[in-house]
PDB file of N, CA and C in Angstrom:
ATOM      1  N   UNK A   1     -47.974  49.388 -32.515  1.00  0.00           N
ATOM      2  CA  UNK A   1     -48.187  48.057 -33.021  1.00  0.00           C
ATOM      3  C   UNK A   1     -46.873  47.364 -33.356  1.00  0.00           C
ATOM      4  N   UNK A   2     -46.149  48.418 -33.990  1.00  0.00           N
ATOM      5  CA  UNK A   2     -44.548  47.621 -33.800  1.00  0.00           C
ATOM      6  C   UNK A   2     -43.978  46.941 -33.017  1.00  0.00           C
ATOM      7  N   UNK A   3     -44.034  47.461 -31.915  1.00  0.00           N
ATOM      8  CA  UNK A   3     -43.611  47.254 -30.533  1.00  0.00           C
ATOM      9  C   UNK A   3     -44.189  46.025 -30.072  1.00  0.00           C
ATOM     10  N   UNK A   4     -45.460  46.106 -30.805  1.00  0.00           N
ATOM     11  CA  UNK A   4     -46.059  45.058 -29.800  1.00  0.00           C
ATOM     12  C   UNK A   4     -45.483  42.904 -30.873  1.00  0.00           C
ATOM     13  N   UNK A   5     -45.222  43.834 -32.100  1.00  0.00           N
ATOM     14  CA  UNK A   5     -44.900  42.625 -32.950  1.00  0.00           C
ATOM     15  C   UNK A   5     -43.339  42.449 -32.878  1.00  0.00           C
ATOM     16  N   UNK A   6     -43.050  43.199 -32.206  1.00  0.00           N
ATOM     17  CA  UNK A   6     -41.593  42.966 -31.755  1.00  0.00           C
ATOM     18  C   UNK A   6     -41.271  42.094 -30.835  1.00  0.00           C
ATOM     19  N   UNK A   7     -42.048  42.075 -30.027  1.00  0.00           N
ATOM     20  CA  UNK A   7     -42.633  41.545 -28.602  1.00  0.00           C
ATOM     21  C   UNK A   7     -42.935  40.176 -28.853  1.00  0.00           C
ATOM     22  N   UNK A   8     -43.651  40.057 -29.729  1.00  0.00           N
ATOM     23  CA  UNK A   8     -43.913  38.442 -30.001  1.00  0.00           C
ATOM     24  C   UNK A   8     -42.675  37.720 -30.825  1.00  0.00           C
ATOM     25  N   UNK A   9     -42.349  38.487 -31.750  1.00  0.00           N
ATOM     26  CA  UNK A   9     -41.205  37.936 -32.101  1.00  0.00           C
ATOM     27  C   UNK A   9     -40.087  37.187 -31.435  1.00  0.00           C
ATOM     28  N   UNK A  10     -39.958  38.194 -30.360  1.00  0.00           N
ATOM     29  CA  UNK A  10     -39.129  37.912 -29.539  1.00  0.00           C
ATOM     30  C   UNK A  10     -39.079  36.744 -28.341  1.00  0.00           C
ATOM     31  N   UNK A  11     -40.427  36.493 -28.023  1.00  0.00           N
ATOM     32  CA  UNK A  11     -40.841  35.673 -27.403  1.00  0.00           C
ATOM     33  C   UNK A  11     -41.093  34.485 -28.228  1.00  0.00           C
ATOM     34  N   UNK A  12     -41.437  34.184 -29.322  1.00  0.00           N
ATOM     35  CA  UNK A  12     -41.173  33.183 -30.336  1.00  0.00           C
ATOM     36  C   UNK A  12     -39.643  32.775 -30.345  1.00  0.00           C
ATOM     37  N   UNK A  13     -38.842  33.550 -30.713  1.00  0.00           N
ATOM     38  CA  UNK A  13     -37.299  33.630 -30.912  1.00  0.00           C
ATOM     39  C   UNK A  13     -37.167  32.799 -29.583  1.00  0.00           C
ATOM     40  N   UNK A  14     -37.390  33.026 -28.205  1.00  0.00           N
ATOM     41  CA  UNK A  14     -36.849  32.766 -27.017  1.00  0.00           C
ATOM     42  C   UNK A  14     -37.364  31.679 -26.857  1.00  0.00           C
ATOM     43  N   UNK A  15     -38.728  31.252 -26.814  1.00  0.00           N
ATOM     44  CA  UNK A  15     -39.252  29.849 -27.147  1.00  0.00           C
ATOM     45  C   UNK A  15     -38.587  28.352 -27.669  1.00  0.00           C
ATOM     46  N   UNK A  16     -38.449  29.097 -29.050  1.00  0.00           N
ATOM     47  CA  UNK A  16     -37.585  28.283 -29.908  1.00  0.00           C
ATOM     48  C   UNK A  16     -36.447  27.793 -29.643  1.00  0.00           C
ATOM     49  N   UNK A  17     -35.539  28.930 -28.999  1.00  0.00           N
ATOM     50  CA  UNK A  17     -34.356  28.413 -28.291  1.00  0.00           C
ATOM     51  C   UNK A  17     -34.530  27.868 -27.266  1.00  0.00           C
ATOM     52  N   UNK A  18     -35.075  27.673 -26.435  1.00  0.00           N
ATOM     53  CA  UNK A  18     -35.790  26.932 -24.849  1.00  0.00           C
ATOM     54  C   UNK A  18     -35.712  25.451 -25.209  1.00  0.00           C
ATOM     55  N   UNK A  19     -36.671  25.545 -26.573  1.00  0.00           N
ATOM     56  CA  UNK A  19     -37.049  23.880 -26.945  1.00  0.00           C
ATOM     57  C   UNK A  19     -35.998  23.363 -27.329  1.00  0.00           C
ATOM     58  N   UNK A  20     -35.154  24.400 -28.263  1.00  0.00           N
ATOM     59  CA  UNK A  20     -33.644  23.565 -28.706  1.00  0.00           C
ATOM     60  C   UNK A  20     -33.005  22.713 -27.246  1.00  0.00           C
ATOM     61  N   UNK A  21     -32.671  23.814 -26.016  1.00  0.00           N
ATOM     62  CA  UNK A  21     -32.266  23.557 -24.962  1.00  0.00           C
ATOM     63  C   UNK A  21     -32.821  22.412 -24.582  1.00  0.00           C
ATOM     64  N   UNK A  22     -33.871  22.335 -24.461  1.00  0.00           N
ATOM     65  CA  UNK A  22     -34.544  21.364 -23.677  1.00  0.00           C
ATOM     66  C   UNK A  22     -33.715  19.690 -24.583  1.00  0.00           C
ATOM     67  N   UNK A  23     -34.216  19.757 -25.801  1.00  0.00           N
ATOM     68  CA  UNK A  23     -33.942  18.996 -26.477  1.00  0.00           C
ATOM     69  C   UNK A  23     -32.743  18.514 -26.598  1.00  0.00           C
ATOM     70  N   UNK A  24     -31.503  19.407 -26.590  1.00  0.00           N
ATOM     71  CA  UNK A  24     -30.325  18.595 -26.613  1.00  0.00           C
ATOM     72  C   UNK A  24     -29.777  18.205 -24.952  1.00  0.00           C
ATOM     73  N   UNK A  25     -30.577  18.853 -24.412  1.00  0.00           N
ATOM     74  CA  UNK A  25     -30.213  18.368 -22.875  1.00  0.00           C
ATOM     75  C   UNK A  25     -31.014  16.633 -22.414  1.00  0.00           C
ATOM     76  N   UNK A  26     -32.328  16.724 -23.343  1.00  0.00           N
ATOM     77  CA  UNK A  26     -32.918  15.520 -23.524  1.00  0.00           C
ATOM     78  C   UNK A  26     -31.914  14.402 -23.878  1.00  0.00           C
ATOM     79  N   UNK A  27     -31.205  14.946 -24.806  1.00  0.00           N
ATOM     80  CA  UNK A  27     -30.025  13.399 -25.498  1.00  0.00           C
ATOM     81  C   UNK A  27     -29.026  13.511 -24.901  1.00  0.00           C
ATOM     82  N   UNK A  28     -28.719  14.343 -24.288  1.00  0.00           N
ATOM     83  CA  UNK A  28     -27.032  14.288 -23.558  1.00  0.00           C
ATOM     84  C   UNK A  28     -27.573  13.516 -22.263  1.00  0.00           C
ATOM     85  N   UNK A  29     -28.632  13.355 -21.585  1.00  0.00           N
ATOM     86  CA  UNK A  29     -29.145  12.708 -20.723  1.00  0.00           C
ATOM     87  C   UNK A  29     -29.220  11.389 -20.847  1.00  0.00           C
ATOM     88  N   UNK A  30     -29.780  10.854 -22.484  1.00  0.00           N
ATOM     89  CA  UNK A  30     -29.935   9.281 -22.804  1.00  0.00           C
ATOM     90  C   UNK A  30     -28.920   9.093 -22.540  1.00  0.00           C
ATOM     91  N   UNK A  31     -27.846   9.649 -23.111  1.00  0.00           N
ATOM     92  CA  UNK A  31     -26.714   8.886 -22.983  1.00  0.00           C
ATOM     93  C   UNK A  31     -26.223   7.952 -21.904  1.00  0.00           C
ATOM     94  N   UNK A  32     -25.443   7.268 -21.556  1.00  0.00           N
ATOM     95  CA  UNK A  32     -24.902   6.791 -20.353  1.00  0.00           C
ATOM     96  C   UNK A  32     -24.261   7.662 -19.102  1.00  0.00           C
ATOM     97  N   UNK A  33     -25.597   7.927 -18.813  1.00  0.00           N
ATOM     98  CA  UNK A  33     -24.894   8.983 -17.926  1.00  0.00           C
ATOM     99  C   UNK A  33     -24.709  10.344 -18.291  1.00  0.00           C
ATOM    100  N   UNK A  34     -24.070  11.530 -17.523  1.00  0.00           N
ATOM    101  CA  UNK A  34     -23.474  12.745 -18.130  1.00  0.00           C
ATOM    102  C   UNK A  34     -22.547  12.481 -19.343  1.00  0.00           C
ATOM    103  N   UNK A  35     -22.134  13.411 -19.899  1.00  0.00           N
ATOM    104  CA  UNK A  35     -20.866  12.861 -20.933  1.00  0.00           C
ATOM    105  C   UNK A  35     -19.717  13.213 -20.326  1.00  0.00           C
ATOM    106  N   UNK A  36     -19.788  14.926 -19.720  1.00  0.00           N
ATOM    107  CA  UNK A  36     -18.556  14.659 -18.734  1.00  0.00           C
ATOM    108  C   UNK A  36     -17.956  13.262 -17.705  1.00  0.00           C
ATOM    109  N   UNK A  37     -18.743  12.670 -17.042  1.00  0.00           N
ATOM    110  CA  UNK A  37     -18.529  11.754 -16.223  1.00  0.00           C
ATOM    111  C   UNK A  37     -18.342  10.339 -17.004  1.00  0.00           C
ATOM    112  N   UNK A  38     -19.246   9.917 -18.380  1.00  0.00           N
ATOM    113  CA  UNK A  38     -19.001   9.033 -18.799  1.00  0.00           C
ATOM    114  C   UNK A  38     -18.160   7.895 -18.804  1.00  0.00           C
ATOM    115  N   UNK A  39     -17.114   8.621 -19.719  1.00  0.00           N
ATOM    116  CA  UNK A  39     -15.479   7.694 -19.419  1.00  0.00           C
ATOM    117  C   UNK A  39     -15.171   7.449 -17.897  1.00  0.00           C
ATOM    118  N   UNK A  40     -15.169   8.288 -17.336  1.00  0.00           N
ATOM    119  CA  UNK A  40     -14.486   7.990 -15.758  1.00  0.00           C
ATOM    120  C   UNK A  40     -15.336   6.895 -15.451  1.00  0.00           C
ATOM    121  N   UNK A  41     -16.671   6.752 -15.061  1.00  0.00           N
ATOM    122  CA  UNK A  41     -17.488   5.901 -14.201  1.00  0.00           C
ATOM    123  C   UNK A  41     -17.326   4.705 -14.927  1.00  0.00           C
ATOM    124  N   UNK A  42     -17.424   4.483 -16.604  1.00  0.00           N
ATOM    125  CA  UNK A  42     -16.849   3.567 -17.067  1.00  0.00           C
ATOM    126  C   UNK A  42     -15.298   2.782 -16.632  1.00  0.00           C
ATOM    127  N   UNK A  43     -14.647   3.577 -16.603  1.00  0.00           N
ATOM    128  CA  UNK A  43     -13.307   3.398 -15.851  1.00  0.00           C
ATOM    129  C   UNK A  43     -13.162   2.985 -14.960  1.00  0.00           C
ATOM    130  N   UNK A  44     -13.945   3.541 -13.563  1.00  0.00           N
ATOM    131  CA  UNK A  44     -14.015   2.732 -12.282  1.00  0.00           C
ATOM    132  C   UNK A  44     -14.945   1.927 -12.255  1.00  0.00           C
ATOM    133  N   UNK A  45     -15.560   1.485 -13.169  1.00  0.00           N
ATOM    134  CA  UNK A  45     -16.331   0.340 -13.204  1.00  0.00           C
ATOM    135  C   UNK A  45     -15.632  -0.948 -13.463  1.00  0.00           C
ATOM    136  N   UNK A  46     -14.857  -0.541 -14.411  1.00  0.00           N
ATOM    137  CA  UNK A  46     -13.915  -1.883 -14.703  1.00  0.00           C
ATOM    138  C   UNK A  46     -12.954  -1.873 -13.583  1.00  0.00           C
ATOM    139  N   UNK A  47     -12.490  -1.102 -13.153  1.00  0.00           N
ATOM    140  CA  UNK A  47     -11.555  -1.180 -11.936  1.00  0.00           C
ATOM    141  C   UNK A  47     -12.723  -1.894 -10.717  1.00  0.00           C
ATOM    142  N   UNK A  48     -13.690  -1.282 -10.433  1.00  0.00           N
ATOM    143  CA  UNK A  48     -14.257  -2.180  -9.319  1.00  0.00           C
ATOM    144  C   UNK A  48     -14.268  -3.677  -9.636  1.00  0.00           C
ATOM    145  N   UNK A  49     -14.830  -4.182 -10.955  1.00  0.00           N
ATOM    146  CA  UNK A  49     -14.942  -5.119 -11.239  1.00  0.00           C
ATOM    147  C   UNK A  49     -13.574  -5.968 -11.398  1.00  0.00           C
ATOM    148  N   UNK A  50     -12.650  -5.178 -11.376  1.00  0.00           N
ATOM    149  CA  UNK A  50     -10.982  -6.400 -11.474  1.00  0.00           C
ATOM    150  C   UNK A  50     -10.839  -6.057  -9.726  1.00  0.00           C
ATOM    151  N   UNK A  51     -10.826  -5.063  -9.112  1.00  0.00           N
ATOM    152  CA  UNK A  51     -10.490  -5.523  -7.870  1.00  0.00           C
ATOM    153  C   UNK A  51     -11.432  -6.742  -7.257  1.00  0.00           C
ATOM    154  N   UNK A  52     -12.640  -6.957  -7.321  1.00  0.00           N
ATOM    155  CA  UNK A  52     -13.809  -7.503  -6.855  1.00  0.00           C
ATOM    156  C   UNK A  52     -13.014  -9.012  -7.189  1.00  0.00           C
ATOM    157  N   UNK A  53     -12.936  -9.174  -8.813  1.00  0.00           N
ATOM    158  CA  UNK A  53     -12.274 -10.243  -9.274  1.00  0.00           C
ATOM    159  C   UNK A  53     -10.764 -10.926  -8.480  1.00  0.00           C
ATOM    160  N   UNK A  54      -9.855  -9.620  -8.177  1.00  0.00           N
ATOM    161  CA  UNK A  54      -8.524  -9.971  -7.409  1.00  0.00           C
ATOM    162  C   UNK A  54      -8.789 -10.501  -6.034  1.00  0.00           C
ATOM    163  N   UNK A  55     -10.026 -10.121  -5.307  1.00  0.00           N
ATOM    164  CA  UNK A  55     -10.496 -10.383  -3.534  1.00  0.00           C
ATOM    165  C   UNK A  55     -11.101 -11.600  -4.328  1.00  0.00           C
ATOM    166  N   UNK A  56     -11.838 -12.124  -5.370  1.00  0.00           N
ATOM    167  CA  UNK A  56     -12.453 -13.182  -5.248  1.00  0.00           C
ATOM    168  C   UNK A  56     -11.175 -14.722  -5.107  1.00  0.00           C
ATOM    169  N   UNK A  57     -10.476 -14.302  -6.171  1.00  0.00           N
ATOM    170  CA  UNK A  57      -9.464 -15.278  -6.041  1.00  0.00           C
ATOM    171  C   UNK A  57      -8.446 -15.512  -5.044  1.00  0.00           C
ATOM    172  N   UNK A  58      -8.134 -14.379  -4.319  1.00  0.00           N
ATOM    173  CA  UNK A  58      -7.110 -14.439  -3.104  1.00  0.00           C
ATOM    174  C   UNK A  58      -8.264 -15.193  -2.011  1.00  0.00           C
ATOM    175  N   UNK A  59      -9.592 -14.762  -1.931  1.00  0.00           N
ATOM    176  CA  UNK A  59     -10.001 -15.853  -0.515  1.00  0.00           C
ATOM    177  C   UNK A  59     -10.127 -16.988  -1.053  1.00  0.00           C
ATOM    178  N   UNK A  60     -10.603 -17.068  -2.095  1.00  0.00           N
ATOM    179  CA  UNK A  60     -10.467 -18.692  -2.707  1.00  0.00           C
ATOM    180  C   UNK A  60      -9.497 -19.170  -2.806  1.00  0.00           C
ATOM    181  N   UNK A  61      -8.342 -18.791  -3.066  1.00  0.00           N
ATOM    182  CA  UNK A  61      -7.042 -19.607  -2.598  1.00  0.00           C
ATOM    183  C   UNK A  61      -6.849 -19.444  -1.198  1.00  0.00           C
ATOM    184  N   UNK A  62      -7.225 -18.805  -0.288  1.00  0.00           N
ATOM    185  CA  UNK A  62      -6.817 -18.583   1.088  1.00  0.00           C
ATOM    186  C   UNK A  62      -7.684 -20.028   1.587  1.00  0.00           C
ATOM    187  N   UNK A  63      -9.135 -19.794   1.284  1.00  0.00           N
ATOM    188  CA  UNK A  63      -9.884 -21.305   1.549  1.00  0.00           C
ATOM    189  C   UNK A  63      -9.532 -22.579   0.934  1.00  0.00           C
ATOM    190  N   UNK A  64      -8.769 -22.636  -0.242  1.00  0.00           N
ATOM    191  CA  UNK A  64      -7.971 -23.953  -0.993  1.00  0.00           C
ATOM    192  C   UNK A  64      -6.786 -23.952  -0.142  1.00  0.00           C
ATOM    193  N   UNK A  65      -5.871 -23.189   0.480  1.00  0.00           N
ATOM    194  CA  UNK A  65      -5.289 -23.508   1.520  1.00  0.00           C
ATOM    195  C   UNK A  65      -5.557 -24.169   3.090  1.00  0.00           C
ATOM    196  N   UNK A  66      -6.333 -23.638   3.045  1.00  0.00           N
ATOM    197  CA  UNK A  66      -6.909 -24.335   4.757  1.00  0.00           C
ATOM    198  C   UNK A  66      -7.523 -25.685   4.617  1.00  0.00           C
ATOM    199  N   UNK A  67      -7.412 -26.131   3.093  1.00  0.00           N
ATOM    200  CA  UNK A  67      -8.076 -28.019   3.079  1.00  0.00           C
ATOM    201  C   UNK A  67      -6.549 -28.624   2.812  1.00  0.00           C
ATOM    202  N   UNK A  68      -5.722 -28.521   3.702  1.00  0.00           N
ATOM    203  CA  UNK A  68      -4.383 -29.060   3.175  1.00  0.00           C
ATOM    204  C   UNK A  68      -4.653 -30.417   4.039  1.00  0.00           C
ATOM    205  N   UNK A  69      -4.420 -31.680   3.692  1.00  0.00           N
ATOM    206  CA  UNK A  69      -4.558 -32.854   4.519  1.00  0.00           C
ATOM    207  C   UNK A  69      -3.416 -32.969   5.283  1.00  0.00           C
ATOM    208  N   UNK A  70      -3.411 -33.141   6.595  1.00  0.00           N
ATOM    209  CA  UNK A  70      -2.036 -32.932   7.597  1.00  0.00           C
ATOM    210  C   UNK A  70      -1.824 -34.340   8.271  1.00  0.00           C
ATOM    211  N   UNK A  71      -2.994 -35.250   8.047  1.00  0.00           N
ATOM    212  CA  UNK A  71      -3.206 -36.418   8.603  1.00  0.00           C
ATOM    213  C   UNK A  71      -2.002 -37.326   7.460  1.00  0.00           C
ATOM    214  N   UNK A  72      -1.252 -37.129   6.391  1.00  0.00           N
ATOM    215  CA  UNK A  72      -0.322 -37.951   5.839  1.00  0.00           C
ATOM    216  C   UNK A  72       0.859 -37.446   6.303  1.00  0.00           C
ATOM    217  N   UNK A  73       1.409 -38.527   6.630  1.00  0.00           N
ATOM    218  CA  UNK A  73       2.619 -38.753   7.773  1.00  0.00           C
ATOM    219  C   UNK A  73       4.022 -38.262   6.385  1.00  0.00           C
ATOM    220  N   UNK A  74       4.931 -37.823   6.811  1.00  0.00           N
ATOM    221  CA  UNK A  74       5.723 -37.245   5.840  1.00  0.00           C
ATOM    222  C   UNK A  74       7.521 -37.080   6.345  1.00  0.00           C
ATOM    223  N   UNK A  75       8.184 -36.890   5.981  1.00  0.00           N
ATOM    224  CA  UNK A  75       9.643 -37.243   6.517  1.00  0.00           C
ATOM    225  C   UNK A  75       9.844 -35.974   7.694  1.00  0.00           C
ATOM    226  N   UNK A  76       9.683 -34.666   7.401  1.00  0.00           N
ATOM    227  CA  UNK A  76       9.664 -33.918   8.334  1.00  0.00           C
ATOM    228  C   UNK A  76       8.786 -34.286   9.518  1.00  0.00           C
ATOM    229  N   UNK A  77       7.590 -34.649   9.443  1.00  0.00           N
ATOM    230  CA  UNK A  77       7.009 -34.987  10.261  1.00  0.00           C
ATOM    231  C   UNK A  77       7.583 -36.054  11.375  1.00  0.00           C
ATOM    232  N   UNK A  78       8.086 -37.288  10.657  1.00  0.00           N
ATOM    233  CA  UNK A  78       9.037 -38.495  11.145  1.00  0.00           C
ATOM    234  C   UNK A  78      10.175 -37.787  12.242  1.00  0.00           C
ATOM    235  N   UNK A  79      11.181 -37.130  11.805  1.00  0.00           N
ATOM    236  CA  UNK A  79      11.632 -36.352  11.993  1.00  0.00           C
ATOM    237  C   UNK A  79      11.455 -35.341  13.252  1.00  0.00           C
ATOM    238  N   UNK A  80      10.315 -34.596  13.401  1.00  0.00           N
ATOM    239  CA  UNK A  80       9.696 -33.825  14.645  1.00  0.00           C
ATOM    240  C   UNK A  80       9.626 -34.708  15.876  1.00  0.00           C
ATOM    241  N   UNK A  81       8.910 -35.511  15.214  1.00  0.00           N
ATOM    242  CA  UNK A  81       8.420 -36.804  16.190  1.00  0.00           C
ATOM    243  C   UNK A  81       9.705 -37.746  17.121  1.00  0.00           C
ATOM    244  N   UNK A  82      10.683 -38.008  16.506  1.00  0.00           N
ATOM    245  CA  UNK A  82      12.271 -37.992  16.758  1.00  0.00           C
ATOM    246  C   UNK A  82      12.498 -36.988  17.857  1.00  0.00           C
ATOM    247  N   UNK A  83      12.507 -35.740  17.154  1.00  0.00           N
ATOM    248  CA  UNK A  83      13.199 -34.839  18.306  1.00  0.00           C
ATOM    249  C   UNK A  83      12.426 -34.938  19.235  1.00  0.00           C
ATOM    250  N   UNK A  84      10.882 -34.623  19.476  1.00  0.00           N
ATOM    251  CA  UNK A  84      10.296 -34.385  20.458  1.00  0.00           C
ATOM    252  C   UNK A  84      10.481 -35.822  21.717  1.00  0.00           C
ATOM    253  N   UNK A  85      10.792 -37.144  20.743  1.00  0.00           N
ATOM    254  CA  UNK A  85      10.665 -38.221  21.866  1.00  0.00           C
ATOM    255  C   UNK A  85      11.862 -38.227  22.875  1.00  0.00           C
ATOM    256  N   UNK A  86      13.100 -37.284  21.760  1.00  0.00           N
ATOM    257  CA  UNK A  86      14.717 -37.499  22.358  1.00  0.00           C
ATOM    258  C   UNK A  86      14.244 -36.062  23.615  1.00  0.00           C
ATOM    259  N   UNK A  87      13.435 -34.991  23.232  1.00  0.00           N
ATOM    260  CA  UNK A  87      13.697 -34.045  24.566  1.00  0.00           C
ATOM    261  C   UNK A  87      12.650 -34.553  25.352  1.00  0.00           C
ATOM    262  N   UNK A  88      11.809 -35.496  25.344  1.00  0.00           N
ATOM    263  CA  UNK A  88      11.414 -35.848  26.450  1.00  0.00           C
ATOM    264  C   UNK A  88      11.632 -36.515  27.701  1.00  0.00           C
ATOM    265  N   UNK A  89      12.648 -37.861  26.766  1.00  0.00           N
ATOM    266  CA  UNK A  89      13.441 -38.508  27.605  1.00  0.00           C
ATOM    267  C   UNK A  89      14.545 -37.692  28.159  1.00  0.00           C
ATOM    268  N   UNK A  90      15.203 -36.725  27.494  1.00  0.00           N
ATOM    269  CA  UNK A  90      16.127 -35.908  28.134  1.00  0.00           C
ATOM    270  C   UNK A  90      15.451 -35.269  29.688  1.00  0.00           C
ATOM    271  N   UNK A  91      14.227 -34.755  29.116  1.00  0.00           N
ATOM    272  CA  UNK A  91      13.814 -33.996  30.602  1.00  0.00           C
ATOM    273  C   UNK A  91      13.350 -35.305  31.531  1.00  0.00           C
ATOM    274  N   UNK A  92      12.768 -36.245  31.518  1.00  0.00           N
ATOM    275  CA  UNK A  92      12.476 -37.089  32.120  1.00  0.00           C
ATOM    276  C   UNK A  92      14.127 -37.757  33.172  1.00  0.00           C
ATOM    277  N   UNK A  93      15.581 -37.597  32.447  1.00  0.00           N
ATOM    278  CA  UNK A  93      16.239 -38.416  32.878  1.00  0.00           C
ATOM    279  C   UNK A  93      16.450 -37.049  33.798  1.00  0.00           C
ATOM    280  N   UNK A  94      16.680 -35.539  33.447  1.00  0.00           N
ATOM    281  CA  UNK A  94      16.667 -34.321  34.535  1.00  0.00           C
ATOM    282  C   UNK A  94      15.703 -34.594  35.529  1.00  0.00           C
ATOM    283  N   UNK A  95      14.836 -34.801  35.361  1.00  0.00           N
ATOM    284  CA  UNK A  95      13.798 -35.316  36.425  1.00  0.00           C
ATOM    285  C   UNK A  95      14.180 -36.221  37.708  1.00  0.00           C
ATOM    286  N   UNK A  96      14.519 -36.932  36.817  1.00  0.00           N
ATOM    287  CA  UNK A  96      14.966 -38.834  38.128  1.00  0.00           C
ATOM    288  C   UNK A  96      16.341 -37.874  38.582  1.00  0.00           C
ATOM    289  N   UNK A  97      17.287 -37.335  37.814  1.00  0.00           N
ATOM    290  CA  UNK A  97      18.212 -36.849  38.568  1.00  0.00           C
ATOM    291  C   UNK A  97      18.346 -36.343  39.810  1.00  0.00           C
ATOM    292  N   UNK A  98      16.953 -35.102  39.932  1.00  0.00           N
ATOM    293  CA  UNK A  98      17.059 -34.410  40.584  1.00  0.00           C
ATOM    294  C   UNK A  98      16.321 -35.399  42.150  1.00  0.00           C
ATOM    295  N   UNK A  99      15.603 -35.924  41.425  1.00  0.00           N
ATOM    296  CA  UNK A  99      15.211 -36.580  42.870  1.00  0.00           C
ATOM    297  C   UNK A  99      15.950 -38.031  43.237  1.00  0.00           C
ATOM    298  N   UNK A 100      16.803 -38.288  42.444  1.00  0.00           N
ATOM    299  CA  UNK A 100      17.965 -39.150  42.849  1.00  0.00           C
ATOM    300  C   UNK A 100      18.931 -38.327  43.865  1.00  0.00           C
ATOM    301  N   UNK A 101      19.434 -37.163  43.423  1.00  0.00           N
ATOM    302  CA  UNK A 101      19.837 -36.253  43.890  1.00  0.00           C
ATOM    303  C   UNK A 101      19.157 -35.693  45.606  1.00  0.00           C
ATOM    304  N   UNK A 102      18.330 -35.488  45.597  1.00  0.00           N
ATOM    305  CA  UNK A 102      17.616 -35.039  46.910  1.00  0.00           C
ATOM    306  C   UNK A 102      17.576 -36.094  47.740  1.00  0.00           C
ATOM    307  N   UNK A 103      18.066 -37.620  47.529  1.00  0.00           N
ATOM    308  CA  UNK A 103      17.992 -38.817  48.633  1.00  0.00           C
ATOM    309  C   UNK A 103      19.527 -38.761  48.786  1.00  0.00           C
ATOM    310  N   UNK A 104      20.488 -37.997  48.415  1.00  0.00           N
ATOM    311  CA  UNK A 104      21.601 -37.975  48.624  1.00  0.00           C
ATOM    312  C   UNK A 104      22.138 -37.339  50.053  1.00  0.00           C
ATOM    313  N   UNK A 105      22.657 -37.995  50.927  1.00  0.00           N
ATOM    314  CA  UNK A 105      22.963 -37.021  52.098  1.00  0.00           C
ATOM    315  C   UNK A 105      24.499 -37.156  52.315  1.00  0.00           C
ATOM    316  N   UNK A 106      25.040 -35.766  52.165  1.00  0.00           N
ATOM    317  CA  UNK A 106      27.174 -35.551  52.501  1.00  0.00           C
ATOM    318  C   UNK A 106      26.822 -35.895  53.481  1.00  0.00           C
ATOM    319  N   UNK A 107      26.403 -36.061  54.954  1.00  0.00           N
ATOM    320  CA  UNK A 107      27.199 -35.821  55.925  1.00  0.00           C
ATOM    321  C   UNK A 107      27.556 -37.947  56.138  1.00  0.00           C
ATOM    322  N   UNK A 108      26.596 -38.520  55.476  1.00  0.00           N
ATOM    323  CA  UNK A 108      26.582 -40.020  55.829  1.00  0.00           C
ATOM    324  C   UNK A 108      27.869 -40.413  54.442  1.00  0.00           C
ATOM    325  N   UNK A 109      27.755 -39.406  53.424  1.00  0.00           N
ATOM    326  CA  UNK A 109      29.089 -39.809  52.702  1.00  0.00           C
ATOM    327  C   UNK A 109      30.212 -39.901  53.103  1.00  0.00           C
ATOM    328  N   UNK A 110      30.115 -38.650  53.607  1.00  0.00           N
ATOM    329  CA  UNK A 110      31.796 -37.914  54.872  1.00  0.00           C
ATOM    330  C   UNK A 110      32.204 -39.468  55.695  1.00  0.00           C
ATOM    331  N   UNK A 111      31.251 -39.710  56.090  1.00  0.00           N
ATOM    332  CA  UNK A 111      31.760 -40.455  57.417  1.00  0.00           C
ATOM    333  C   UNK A 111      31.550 -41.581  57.195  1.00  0.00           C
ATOM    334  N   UNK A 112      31.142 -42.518  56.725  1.00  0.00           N
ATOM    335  CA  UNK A 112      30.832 -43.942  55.998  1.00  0.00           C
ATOM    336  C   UNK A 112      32.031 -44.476  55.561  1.00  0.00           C
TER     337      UNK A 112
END
């Protein structure tokens, strides 16, 4: 009969500790998460959330760049417009040259 109240004891004893288990594994669970992991995921949470924040503002300035108005005329612009009219006429007068040039004949120079 000893044996056998030993037996229950023991299984009471083991019980008891089960439920403890259960129970503090119950609240380490509410918590946010594991507790090991806690801090960290907190951590890269705020890090996702400032990188997320750093990509939001770089395309938004990348798109506040691309509305630049190009249609107001400006001194550089003045300027471009200058050079480009002076190398046109430059190639244009290479142009007439060359076919000024090709109605040219030495042998009627020579002898004329």
């Amino acid at each position: 009969m000893a044996e056998l109240m030993f037996g229950l004891g023991q299984t009471k004893k083991k019980k008891e500790t089960e439920a403890k288990i259960t129970q503090t594994k119950k609240e380490t669970w509410k918590y946010q998460g594991r507790p090991d992991e806690a801090v960290e995921s907190q951590v890269r949470a705020q890090q996702h959330i400032r990188e997320k924040q750093e990509k939001a503002t770089r395309t938004e300035t990348k798109t506040n760049l691309r509305e630049v108005n190009m249609a107001i005329d400006t001194v550089e612009s003045e300027v471009r417009k200058e050079q480009h009219e002076r190398e046109k006429n430059w190639k244009e007068t290479g142009k007439q040259q060359k076919t000024a040039n090709t109605n040219f004949d030495m042998a009627r120079a020579l002898f004329s």
